[in-house]
N, C-alpha and C. Protein backbone atom coordinates (compact mmCIF):
# COMPACT_ATOMS: atom_id res chain seq x y z
N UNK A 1 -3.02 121.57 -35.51
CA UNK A 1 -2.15 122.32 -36.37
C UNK A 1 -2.79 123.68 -36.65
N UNK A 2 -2.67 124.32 -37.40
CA UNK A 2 -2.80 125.57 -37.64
C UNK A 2 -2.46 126.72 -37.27
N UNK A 3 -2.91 127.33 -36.69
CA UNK A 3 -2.67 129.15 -36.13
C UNK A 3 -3.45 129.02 -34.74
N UNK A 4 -2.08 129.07 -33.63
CA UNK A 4 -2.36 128.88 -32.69
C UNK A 4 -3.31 129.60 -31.76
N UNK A 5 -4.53 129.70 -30.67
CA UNK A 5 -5.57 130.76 -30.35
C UNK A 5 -5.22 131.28 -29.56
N UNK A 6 -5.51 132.57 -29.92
CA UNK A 6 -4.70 133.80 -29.22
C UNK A 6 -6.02 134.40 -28.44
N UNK A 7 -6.08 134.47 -27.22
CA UNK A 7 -7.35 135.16 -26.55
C UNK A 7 -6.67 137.32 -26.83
N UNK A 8 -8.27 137.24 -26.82
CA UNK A 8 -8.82 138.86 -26.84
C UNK A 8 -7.49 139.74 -25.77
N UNK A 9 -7.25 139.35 -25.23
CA UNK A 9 -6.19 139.97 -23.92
C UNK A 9 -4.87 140.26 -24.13
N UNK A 10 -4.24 139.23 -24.96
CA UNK A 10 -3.26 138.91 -25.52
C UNK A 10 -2.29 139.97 -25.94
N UNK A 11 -1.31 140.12 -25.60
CA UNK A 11 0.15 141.67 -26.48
C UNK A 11 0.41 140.67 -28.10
N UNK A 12 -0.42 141.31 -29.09
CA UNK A 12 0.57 141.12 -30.25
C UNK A 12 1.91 141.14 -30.74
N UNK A 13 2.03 142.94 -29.48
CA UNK A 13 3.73 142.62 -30.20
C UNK A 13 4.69 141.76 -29.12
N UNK A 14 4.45 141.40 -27.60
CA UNK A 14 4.62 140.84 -26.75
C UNK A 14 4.02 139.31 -26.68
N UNK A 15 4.00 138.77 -27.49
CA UNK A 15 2.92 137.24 -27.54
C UNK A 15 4.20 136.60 -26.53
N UNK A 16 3.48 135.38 -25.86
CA UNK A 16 3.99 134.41 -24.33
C UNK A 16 4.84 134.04 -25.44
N UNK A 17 6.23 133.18 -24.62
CA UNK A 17 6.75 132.75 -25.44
C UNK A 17 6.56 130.87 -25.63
N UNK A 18 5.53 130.50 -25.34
CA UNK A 18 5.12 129.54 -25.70
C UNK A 18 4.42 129.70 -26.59
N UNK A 19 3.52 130.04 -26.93
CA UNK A 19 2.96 130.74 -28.39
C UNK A 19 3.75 131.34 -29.39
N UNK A 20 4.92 131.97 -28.96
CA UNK A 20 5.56 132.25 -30.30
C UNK A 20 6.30 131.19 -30.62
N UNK A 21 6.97 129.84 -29.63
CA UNK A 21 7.47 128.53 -30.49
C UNK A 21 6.59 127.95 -30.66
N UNK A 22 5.59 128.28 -30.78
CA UNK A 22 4.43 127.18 -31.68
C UNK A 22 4.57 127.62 -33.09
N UNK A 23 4.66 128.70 -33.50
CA UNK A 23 4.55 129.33 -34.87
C UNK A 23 5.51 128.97 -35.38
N UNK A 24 5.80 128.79 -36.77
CA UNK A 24 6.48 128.14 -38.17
C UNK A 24 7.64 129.13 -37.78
N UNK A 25 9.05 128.76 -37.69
CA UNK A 25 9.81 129.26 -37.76
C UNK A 25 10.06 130.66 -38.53
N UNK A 26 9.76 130.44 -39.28
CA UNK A 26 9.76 131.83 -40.16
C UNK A 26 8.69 132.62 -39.95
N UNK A 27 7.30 132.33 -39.05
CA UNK A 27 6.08 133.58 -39.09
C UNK A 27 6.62 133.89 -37.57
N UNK A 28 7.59 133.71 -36.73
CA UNK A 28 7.87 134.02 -35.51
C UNK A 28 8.26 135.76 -36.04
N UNK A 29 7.47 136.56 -34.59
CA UNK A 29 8.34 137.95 -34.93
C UNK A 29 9.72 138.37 -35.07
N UNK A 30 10.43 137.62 -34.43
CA UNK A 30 11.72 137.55 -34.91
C UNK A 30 11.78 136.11 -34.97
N UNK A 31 12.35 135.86 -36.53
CA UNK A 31 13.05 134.79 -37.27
C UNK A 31 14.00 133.78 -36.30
N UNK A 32 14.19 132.58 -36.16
CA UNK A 32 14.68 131.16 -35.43
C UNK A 32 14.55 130.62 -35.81
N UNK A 33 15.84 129.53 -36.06
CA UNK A 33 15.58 128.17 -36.37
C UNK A 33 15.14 127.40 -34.91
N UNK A 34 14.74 125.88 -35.35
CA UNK A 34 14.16 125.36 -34.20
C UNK A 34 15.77 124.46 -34.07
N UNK A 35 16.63 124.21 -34.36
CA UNK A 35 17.66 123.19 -34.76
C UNK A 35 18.72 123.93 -33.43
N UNK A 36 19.85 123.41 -32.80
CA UNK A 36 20.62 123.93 -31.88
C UNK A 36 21.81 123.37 -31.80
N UNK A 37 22.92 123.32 -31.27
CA UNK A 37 23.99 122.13 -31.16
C UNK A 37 23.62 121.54 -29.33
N UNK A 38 23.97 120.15 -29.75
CA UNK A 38 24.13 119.61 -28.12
C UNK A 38 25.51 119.10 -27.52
N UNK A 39 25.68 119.17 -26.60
CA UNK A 39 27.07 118.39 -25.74
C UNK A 39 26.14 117.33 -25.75
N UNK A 40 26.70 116.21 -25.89
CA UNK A 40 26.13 114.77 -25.61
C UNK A 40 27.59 114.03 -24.96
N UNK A 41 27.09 113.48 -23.88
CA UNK A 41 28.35 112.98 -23.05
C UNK A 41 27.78 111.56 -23.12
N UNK A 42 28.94 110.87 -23.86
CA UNK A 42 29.09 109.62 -24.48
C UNK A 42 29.25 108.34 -22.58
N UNK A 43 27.95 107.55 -22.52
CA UNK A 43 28.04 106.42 -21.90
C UNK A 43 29.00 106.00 -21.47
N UNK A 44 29.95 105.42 -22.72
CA UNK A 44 30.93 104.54 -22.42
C UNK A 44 32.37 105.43 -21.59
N UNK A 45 32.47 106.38 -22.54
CA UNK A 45 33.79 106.78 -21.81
C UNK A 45 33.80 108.21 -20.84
N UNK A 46 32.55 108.97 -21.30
CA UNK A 46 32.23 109.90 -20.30
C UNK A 46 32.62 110.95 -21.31
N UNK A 47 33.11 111.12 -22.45
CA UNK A 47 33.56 112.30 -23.58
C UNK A 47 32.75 113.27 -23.97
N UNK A 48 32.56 114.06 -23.80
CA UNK A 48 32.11 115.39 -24.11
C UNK A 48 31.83 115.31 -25.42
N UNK A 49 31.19 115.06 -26.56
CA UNK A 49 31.25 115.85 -28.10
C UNK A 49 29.76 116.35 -28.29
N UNK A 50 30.30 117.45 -29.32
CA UNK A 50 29.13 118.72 -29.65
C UNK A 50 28.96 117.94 -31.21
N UNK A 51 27.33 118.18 -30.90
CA UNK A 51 26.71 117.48 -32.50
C UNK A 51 24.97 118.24 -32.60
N UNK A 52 25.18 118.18 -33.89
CA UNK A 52 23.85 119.33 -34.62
C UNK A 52 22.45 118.47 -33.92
N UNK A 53 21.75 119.11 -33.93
CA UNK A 53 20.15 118.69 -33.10
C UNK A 53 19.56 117.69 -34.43
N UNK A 54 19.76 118.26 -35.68
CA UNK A 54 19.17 117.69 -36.74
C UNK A 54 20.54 117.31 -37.65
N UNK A 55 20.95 116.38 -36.98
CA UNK A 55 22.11 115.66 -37.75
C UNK A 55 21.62 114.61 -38.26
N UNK A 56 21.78 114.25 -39.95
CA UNK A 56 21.58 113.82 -40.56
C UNK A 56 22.14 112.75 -41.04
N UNK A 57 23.28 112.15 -40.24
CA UNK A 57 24.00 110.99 -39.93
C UNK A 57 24.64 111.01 -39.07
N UNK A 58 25.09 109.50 -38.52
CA UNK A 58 25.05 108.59 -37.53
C UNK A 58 26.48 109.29 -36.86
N UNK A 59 26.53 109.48 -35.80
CA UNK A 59 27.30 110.16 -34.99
C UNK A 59 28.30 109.30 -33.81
N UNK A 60 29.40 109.27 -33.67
CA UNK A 60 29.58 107.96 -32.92
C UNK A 60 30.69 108.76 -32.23
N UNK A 61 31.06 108.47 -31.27
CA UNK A 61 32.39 109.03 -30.28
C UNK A 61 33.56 109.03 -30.51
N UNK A 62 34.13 109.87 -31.29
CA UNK A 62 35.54 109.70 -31.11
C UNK A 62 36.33 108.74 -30.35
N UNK A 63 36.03 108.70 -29.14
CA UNK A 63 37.04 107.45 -28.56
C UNK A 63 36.80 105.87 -28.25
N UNK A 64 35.55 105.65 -28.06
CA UNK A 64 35.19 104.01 -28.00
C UNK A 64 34.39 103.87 -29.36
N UNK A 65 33.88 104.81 -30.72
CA UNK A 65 33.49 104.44 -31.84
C UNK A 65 31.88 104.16 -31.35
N UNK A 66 31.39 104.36 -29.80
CA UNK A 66 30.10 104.20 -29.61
C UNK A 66 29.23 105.17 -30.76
N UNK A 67 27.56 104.65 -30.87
CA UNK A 67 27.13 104.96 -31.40
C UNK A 67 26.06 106.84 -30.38
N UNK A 68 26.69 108.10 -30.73
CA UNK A 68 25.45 108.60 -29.85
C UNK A 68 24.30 109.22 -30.31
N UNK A 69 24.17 109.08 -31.52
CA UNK A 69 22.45 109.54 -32.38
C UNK A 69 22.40 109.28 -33.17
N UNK A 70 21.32 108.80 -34.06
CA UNK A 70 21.12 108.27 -35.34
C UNK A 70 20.10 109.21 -36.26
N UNK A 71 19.66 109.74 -37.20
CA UNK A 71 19.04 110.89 -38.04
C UNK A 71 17.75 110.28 -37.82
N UNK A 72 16.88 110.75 -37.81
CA UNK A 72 15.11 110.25 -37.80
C UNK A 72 14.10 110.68 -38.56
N UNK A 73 14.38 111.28 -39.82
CA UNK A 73 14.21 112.28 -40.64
C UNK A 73 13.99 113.66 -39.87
N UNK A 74 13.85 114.25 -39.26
CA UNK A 74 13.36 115.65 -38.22
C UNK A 74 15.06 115.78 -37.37
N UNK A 75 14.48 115.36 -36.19
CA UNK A 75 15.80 115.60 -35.12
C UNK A 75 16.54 114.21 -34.80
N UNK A 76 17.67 114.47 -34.61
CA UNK A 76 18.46 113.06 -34.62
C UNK A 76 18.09 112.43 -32.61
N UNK A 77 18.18 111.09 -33.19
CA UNK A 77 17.50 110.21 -32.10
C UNK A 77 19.12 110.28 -31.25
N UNK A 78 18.80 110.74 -29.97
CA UNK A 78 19.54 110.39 -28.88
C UNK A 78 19.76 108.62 -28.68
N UNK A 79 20.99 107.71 -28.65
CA UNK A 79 21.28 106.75 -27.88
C UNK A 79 20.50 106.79 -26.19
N UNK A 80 19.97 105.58 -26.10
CA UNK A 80 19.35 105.47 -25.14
C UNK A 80 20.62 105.91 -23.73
N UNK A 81 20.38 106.40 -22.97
CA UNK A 81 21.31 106.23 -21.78
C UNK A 81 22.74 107.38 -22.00
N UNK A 82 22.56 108.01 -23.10
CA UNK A 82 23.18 109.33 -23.35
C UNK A 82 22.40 110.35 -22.67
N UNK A 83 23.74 111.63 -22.18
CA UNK A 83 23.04 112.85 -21.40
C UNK A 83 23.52 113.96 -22.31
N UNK A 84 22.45 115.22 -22.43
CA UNK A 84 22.92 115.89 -23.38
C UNK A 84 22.75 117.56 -22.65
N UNK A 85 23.64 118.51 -22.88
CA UNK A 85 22.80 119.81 -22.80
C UNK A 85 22.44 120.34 -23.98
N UNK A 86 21.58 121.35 -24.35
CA UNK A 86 22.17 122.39 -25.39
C UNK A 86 22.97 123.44 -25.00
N UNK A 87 23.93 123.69 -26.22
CA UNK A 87 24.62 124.75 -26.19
C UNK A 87 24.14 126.13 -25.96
N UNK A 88 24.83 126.77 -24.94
CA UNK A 88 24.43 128.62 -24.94
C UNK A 88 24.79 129.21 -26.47
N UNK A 89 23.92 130.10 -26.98
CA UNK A 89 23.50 130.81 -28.08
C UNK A 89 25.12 131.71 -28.57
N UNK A 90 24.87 132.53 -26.68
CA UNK A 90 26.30 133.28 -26.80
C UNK A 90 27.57 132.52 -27.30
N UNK A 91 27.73 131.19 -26.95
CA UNK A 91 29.44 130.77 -27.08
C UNK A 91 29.28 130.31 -28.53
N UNK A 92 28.53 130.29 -29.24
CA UNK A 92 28.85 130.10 -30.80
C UNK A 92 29.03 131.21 -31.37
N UNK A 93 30.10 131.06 -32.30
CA UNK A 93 30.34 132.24 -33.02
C UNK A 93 31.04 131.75 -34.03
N UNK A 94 30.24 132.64 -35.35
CA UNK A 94 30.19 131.98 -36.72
C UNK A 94 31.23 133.00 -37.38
N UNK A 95 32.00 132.04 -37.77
CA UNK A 95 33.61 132.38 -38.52
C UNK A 95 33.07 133.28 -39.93
């Protein structure tokens, strides 16, 4: 844990971007949440639904009532044998 080691060589204002998602969401040079939406395509019937990364209850499919993530306190647990993407950044757009 702590403050990740940055060698002598290193661009401060250019840091890798594996080093800048190591840092606390908020000490990143520009501000991110770590949280995203996913398509999770439901097992049973093959359905497409979009659900929060850190959903905080139990999520189930619109059409067979399957179960596809459950909350884990942090990020919600994928159903075993569910496929998921995350969503592109661009196609959300906040009303």
């Amino acid at each position: 844990m702590g403050i990740p080691k940055i060698s002598n060589d290193t661009d401060l204002l250019h840091p890798p971007a594996e080093l800048e998602k190591q840092n606390h969401k908020l000490k990143r040079l520009v501000q991110s949440p770590n949280s995203t939406f996913l398509d999770v395509k439901c097992q049973g019937c093959f359905q497409i639904t979009t659900i929060f990364s850190h959903s905080q209850t139990v999520v189930t499919c619109p059409n067979c009532q399957q179960v596809l993530c459950q909350p884990s306190g942090g990020r919600a647990k994928l159903t075993e044998g569910c496929s998921f993407r995350v969503k592109e950044k661009d196609m959300m757009v906040l009303g």
